[in-house]
C-alpha atoms as a PDB file:
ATOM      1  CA  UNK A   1      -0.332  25.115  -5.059  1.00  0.00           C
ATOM      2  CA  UNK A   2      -0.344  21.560  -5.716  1.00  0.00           C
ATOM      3  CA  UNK A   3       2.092  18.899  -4.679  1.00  0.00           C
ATOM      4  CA  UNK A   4       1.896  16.238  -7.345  1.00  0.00           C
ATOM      5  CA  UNK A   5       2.523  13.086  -5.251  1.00  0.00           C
ATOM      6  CA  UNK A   6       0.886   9.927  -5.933  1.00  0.00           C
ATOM      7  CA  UNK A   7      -0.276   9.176  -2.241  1.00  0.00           C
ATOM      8  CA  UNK A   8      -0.713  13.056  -0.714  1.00  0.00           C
ATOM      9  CA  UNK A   9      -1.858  16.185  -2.735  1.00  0.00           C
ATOM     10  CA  UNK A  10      -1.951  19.774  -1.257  1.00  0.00           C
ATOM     11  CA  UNK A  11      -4.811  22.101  -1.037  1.00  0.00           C
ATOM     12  CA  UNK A  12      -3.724  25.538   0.835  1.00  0.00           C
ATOM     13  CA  UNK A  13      -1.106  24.181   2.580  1.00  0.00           C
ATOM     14  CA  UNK A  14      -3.203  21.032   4.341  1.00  0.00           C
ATOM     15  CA  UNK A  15      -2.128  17.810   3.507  1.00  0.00           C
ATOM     16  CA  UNK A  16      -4.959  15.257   2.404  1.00  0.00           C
ATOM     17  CA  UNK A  17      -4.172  11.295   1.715  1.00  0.00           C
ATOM     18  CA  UNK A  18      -5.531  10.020  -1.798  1.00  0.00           C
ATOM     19  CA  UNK A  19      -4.825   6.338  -3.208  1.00  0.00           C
ATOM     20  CA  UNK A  20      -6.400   5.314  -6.796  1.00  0.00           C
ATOM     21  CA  UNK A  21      -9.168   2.977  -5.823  1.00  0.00           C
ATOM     22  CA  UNK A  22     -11.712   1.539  -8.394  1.00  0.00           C
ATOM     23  CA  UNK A  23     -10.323   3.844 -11.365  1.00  0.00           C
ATOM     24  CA  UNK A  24     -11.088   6.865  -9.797  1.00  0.00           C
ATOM     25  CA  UNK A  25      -9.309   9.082  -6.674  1.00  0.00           C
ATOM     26  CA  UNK A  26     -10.368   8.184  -3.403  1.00  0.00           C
ATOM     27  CA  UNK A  27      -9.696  10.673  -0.556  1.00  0.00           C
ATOM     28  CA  UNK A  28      -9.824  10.445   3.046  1.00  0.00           C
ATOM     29  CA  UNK A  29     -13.337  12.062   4.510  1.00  0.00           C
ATOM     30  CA  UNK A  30     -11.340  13.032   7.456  1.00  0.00           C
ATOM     31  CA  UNK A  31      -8.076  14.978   6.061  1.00  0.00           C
ATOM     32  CA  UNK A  32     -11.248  16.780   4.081  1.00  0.00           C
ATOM     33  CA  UNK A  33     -12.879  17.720   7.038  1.00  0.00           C
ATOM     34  CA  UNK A  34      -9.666  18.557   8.718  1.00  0.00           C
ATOM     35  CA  UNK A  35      -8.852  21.254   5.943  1.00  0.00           C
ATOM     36  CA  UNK A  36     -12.904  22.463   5.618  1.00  0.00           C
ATOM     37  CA  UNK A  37     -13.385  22.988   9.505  1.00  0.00           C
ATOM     38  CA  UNK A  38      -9.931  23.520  10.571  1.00  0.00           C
ATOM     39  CA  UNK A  39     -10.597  21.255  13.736  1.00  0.00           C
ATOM     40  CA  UNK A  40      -8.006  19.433  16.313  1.00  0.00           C
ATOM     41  CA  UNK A  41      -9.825  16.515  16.317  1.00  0.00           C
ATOM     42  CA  UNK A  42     -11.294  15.987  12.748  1.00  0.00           C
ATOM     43  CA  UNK A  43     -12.067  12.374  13.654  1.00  0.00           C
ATOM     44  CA  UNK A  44     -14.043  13.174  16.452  1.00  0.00           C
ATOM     45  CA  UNK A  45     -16.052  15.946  13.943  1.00  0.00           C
ATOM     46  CA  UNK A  46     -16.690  13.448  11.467  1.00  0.00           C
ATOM     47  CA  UNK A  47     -17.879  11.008  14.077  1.00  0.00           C
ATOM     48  CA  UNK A  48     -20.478  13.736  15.558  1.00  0.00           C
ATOM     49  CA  UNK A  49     -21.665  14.887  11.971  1.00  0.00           C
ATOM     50  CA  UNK A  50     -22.485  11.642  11.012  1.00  0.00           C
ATOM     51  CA  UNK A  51     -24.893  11.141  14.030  1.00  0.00           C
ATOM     52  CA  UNK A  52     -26.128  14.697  13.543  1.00  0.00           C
ATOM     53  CA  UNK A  53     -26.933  13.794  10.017  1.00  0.00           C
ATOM     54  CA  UNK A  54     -28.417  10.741   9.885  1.00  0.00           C
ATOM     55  CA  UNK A  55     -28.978  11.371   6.098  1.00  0.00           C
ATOM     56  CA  UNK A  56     -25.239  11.524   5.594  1.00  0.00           C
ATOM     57  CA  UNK A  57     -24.576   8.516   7.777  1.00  0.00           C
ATOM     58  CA  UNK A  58     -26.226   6.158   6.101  1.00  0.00           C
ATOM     59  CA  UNK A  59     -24.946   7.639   2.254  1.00  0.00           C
ATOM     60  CA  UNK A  60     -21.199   7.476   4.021  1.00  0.00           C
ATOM     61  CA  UNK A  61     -22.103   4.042   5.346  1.00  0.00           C
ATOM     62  CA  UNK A  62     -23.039   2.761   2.147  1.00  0.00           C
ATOM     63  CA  UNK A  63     -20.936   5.100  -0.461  1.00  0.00           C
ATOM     64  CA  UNK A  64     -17.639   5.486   1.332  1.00  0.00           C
ATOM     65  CA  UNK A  65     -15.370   2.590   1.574  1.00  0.00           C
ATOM     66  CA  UNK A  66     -11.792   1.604   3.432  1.00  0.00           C
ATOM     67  CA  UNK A  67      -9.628   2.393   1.405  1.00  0.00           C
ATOM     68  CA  UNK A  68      -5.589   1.815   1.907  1.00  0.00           C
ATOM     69  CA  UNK A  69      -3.519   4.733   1.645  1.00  0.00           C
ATOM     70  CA  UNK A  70      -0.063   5.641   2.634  1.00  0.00           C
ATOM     71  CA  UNK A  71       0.292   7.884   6.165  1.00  0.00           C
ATOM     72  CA  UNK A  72       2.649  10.930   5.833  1.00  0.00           C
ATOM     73  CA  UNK A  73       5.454   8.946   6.611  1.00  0.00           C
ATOM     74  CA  UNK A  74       4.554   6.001   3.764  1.00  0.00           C
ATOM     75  CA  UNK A  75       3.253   3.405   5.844  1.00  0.00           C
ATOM     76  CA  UNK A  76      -0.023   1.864   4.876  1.00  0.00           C
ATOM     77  CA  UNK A  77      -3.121   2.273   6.491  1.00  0.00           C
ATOM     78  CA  UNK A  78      -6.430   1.992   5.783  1.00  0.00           C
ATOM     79  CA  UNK A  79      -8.920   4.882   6.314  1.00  0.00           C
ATOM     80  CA  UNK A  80     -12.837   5.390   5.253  1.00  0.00           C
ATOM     81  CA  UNK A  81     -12.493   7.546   1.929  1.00  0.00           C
ATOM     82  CA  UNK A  82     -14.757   8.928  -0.628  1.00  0.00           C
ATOM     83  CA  UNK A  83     -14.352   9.898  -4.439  1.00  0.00           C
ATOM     84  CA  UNK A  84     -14.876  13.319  -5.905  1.00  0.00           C
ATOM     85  CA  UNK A  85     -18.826  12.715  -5.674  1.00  0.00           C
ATOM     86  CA  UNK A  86     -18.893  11.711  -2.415  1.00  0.00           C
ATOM     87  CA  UNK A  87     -16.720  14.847  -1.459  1.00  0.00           C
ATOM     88  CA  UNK A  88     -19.026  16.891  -2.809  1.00  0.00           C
ATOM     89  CA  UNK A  89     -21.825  15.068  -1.067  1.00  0.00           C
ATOM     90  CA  UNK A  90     -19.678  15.767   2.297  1.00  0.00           C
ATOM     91  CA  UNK A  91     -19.318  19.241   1.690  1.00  0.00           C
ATOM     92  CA  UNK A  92     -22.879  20.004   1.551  1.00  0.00           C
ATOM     93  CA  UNK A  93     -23.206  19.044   5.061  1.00  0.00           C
ATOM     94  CA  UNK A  94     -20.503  20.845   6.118  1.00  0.00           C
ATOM     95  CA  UNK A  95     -20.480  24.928   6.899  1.00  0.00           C
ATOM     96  CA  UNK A  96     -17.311  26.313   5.310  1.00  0.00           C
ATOM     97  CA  UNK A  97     -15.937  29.221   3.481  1.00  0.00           C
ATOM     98  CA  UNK A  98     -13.386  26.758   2.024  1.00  0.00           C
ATOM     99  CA  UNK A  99     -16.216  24.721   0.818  1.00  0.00           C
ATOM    100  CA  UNK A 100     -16.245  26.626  -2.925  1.00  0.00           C
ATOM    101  CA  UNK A 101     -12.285  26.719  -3.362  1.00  0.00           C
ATOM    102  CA  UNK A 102     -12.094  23.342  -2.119  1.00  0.00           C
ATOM    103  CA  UNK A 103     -14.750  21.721  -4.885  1.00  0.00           C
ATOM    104  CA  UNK A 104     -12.734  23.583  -7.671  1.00  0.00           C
ATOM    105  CA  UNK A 105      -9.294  21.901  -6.301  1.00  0.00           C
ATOM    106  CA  UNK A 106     -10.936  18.659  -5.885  1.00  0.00           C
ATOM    107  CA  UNK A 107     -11.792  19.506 -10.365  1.00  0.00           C
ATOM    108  CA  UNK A 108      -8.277  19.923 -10.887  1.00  0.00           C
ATOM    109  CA  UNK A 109      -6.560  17.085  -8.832  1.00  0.00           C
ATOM    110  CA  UNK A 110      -9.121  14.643 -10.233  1.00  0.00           C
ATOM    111  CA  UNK A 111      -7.772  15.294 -13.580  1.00  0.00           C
ATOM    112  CA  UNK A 112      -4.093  14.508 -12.920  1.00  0.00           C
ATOM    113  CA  UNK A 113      -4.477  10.508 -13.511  1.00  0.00           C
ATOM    114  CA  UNK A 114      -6.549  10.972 -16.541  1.00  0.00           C
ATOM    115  CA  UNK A 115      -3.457  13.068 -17.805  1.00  0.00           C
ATOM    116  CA  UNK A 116      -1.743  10.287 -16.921  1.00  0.00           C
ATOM    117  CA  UNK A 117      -3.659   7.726 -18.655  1.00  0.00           C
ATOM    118  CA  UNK A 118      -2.875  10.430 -22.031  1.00  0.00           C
ATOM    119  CA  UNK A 119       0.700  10.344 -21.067  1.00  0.00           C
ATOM    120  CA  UNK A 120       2.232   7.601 -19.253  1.00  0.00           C
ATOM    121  CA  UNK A 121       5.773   9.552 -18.621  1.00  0.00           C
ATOM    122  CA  UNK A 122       3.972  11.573 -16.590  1.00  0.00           C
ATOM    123  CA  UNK A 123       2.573   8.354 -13.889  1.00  0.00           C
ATOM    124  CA  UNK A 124       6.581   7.712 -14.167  1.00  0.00           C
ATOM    125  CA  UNK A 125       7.666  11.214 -13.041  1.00  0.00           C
ATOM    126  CA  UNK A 126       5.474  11.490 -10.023  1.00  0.00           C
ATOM    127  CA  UNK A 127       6.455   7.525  -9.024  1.00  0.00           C
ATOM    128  CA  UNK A 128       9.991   8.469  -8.946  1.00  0.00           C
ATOM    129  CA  UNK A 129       9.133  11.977  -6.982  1.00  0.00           C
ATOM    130  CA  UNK A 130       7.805   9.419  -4.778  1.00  0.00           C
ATOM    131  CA  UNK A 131      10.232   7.113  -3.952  1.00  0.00           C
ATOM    132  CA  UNK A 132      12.870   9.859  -4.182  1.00  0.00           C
ATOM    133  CA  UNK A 133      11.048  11.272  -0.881  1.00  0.00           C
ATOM    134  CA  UNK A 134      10.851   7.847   0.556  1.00  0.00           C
ATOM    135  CA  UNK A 135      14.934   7.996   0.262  1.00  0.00           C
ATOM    136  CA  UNK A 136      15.448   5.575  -2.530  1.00  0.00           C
ATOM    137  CA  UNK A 137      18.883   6.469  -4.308  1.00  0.00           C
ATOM    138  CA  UNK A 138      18.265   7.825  -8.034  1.00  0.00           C
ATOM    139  CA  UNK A 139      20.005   4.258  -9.930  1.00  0.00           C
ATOM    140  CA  UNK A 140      17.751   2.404  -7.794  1.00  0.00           C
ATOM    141  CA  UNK A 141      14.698   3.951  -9.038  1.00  0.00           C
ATOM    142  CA  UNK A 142      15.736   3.896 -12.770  1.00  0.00           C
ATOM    143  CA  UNK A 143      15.938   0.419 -11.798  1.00  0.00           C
ATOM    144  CA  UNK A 144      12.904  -0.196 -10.087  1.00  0.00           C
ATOM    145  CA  UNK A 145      10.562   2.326 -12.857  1.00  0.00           C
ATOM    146  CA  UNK A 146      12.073  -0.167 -15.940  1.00  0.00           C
ATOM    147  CA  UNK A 147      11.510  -3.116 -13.768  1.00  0.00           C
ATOM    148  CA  UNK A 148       7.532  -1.848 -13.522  1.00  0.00           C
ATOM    149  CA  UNK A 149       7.698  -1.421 -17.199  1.00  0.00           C
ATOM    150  CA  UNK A 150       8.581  -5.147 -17.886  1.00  0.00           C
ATOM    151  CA  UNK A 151       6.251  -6.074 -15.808  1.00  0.00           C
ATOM    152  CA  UNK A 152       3.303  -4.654 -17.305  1.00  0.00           C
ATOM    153  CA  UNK A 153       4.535  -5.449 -20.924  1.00  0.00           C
ATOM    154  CA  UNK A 154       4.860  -9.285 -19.490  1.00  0.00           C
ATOM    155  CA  UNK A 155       1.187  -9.359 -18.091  1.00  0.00           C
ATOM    156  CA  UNK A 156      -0.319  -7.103 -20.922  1.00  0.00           C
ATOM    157  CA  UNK A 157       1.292 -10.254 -22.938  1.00  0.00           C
ATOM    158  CA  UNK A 158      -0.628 -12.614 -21.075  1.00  0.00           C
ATOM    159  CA  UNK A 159      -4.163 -11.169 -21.112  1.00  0.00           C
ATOM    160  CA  UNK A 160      -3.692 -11.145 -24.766  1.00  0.00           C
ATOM    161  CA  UNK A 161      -2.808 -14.611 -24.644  1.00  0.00           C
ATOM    162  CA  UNK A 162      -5.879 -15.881 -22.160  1.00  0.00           C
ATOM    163  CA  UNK A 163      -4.854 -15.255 -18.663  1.00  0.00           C
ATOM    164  CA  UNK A 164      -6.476 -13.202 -17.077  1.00  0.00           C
ATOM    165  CA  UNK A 165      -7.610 -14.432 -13.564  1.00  0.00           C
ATOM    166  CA  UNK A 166      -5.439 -12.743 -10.579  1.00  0.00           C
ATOM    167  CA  UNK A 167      -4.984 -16.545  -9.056  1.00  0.00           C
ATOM    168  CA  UNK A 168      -3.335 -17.136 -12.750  1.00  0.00           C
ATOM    169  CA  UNK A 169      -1.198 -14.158 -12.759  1.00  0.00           C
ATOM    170  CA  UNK A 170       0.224 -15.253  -9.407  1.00  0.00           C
ATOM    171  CA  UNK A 171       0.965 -18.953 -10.237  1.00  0.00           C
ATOM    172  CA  UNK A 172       3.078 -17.406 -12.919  1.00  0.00           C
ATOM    173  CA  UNK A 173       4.615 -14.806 -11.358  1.00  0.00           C
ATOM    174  CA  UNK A 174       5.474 -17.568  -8.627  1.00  0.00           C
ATOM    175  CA  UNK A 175       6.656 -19.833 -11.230  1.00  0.00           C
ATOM    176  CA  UNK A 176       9.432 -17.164 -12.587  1.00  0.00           C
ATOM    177  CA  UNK A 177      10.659 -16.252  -8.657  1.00  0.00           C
ATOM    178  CA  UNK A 178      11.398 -19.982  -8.271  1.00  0.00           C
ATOM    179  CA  UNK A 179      13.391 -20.786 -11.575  1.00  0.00           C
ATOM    180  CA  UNK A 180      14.996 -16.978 -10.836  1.00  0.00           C
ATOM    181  CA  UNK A 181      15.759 -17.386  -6.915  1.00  0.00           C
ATOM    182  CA  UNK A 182      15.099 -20.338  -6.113  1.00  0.00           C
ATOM    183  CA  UNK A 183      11.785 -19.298  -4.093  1.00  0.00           C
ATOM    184  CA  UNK A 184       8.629 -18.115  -4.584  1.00  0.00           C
ATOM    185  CA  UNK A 185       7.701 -14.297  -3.994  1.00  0.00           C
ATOM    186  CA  UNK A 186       5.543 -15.272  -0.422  1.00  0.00           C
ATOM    187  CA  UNK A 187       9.090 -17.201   0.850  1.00  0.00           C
ATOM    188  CA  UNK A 188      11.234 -14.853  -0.474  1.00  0.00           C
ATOM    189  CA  UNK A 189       9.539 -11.833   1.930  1.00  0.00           C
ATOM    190  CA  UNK A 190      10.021 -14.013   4.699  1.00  0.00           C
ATOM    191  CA  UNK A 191      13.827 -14.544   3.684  1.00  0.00           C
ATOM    192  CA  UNK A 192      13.887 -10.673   3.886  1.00  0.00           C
ATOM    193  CA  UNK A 193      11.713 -10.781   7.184  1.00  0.00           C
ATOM    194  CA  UNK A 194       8.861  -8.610   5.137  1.00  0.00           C
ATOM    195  CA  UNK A 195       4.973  -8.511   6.300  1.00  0.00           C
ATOM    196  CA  UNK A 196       3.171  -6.606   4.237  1.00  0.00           C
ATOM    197  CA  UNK A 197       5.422  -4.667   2.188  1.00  0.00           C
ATOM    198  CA  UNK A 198       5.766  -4.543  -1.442  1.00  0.00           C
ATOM    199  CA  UNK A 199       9.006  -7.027  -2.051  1.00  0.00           C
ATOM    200  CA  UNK A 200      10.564  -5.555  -5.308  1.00  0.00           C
ATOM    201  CA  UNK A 201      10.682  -2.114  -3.209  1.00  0.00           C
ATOM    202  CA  UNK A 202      12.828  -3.927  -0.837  1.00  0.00           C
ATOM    203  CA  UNK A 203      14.928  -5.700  -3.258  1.00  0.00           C
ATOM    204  CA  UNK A 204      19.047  -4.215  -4.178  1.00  0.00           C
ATOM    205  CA  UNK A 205      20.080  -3.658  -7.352  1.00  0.00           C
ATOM    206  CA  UNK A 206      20.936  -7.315  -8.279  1.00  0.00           C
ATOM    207  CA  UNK A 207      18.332  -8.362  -7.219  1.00  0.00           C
ATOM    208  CA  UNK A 208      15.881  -6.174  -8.913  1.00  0.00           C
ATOM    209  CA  UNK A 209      18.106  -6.922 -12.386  1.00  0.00           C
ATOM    210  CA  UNK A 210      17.469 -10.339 -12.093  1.00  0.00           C
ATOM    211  CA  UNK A 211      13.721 -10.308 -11.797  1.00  0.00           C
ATOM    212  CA  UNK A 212      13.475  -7.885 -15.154  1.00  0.00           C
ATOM    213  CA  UNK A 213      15.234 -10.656 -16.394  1.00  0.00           C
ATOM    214  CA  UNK A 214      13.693 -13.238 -15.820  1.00  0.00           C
ATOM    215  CA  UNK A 215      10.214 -11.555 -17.091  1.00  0.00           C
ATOM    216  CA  UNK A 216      11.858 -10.108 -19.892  1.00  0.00           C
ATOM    217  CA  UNK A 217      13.300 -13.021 -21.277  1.00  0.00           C
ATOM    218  CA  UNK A 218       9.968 -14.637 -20.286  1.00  0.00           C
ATOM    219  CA  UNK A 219       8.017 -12.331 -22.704  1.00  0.00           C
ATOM    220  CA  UNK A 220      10.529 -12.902 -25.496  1.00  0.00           C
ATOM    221  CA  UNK A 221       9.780 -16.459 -25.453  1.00  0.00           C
ATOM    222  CA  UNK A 222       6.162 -16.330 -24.838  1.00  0.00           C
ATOM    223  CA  UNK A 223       5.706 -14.356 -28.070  1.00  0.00           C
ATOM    224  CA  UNK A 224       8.664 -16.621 -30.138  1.00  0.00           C
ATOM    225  CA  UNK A 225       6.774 -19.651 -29.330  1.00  0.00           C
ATOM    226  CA  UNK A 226       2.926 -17.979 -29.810  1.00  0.00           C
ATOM    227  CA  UNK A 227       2.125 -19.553 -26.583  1.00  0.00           C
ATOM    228  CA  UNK A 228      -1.568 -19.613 -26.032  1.00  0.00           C
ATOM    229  CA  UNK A 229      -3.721 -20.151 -22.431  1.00  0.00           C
ATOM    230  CA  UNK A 230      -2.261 -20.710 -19.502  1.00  0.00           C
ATOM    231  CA  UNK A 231      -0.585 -24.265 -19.896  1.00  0.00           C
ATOM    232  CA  UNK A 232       1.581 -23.212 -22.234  1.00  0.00           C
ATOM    233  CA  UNK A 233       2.369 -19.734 -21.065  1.00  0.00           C
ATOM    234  CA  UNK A 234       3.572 -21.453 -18.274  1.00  0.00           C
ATOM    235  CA  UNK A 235       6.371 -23.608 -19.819  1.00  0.00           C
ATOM    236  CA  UNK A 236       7.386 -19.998 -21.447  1.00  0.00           C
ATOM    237  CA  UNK A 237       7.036 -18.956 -17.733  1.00  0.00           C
ATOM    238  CA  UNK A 238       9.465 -21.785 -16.565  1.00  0.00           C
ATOM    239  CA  UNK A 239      11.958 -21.616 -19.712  1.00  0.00           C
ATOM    240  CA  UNK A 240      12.572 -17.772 -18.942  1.00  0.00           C
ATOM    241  CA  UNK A 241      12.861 -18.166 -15.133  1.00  0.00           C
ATOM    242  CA  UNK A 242      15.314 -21.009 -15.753  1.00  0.00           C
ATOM    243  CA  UNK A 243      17.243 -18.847 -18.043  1.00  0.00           C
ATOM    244  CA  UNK A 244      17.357 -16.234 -15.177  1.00  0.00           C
ATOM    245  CA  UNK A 245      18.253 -18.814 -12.470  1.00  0.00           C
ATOM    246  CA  UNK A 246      21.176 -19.897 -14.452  1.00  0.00           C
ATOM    247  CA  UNK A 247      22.575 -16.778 -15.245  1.00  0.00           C
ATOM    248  CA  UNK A 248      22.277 -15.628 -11.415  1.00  0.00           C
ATOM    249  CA  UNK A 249      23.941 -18.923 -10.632  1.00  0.00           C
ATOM    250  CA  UNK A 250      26.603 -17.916 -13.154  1.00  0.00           C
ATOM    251  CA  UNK A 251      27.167 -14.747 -11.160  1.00  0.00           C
ATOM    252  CA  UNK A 252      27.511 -15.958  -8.125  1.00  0.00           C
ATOM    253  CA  UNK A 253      30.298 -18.251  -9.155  1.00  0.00           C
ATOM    254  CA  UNK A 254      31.964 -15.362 -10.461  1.00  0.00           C
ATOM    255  CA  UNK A 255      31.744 -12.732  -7.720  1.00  0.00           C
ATOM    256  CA  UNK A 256      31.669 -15.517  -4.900  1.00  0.00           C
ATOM    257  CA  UNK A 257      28.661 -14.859  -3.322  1.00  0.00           C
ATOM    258  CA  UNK A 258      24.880 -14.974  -3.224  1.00  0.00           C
ATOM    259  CA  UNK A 259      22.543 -12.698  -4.969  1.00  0.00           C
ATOM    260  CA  UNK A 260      19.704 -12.681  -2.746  1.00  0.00           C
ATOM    261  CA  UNK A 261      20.316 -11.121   0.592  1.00  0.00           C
ATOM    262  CA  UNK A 262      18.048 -10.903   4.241  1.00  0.00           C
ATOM    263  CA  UNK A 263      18.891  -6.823   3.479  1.00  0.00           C
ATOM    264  CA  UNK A 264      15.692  -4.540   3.197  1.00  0.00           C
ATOM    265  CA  UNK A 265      15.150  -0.878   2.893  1.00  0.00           C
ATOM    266  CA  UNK A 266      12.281  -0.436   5.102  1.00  0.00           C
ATOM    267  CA  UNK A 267      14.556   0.659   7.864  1.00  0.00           C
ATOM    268  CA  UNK A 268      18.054   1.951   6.611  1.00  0.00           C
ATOM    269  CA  UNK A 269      18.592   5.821   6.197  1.00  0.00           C
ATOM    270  CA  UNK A 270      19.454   7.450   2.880  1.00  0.00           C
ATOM    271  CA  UNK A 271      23.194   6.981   4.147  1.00  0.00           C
ATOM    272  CA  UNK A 272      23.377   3.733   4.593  1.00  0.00           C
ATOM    273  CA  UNK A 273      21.496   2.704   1.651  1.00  0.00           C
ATOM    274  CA  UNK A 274      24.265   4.216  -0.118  1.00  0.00           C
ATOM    275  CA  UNK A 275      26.734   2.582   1.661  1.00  0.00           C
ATOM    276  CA  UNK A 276      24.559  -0.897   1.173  1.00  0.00           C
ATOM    277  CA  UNK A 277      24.865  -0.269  -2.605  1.00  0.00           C
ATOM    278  CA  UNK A 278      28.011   0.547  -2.882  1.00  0.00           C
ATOM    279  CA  UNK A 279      29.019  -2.556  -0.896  1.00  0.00           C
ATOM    280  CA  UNK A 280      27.551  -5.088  -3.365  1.00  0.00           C
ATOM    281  CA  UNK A 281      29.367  -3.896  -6.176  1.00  0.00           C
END
């Protein structure tokens, strides 16, 4: 049976760590030999198998890349993985009984993201399965899922418009964080004490509303004014921030105090996330 989670999937009971790398699923080669050979110390097998098979060293070495991936209890790591041919390439090296069951799985998991490509409200389901496990409360998520959806409309918006750089996308995105919170993204993870965590998964309710704002209104004014290339998508950028920034100024006057808190959720149980919530309304 399969557990459909976007970081682990099942096969007979073993969990193996997966992460979408390169538009295909990239699996870790030793939670594969873990559930093939059954051994304590799978990293110790791999290790010896690769200087048995000198073969399968160097097409590891040069096929198989780090790839980050979250752990069991969803902090990210990095670990040498392969995709579904390199599996397969792994398995031949490899004495098992599990070896044919195990290629057939392999079939049937690798088609789950092109099922999601077909059908997008699927990628939504298993993202909220997801941070439902990681203890998120079910109005955050709805939060956090539409603020994702914004997002991509916003930068789907752009690459039609000539951006299309990564350095570009970030000047903007920094660009709506300042006129929204008064910082940029980078300063506003130290604010929250944050290393390498994803900020909008650590950001409350308000704050999360705020930043769909800001892009949303952003969009809406990009495609009004037909802005074109990056200078001018970035006075849209600033006009929708500012927009965003006022109106959170607006609601701080009226509820008396600030919107952005040093509050994360990297460390607070289910209970008290509830209780953090609740508190801010």
């Amino acid at each position: 049976m399969l557990l459909k989670e976007k970081s682990l999937v099942v096969f007979q009971n073993s969990k193996i760590k997966r992460a979408w790398f390169k538009d295909e699923w990239y699996y870790s080669l030793v939670d594969v030999i873990m559930v093939l050979t059954e051994s304590v110390n799978p990293t110790d097998y791999l290790k010896k198998l690769r200087k048995r098979d000198i073969e399968l060293n160097n097409y590891i070495g040069i096929n198989c890349p780090y790839v980050k991936m979250l752990t069991k209890t969803y902090k990210e790591r990095t670990f040498i993985a392969g995709n579904n041919t390199n599996i397969f390439r792994l398995i031949q090296s490899v004495s098992s009984k599990k070896a044919e069951p195990f290629k057939l799985w392999l079939a049937k998991v690798g088609k789950e993201r092109i099922d999601e490509i077909e059908n997008p409200e699927l990628a939504q389901k298993r993202m909220k399965e997801l941070y439902k496990m990681k203890g998120y409360s079910e109005s955050w998520i709805e939060k956090r899922v539409r603020g994702i959806v914004i997002r991509d409309e916003l930068t789907d918006e752009w690459k039609k418009r000539d951006v299309h750089t990564n350095k570009e996308f970030s000047i903007l995105t920094a660009e709506i964080s300042k006129e929204t919170f008064g910082m940029i993204p980078s300063e506003f993870k130290n604010f929250k004490s944050l290393k390498n965590e994803n900020l909008r998964d650590h950001m409350d309710d308000l704050e999360l509303i705020f930043s769909m704002l800001g892009e949303k209104v952003t969009n809406e004014i990009t495609v009004a004014k037909n802005s074109k290339g990056f200078d001018e998508c970035e006075v849209s950028v600033k006009q929708g921030g500012q927009v965003a920034g006022n109106a959170r100024k607006d609601a701080e006057d009226k509820i008396g105090r600030p919107i952005i808190t040093k509050n994360n959720f990297r460390k607070i149980s289910e209970k008290d996330k509830t209780i953090l919530l609740k508190s801010k309304k």
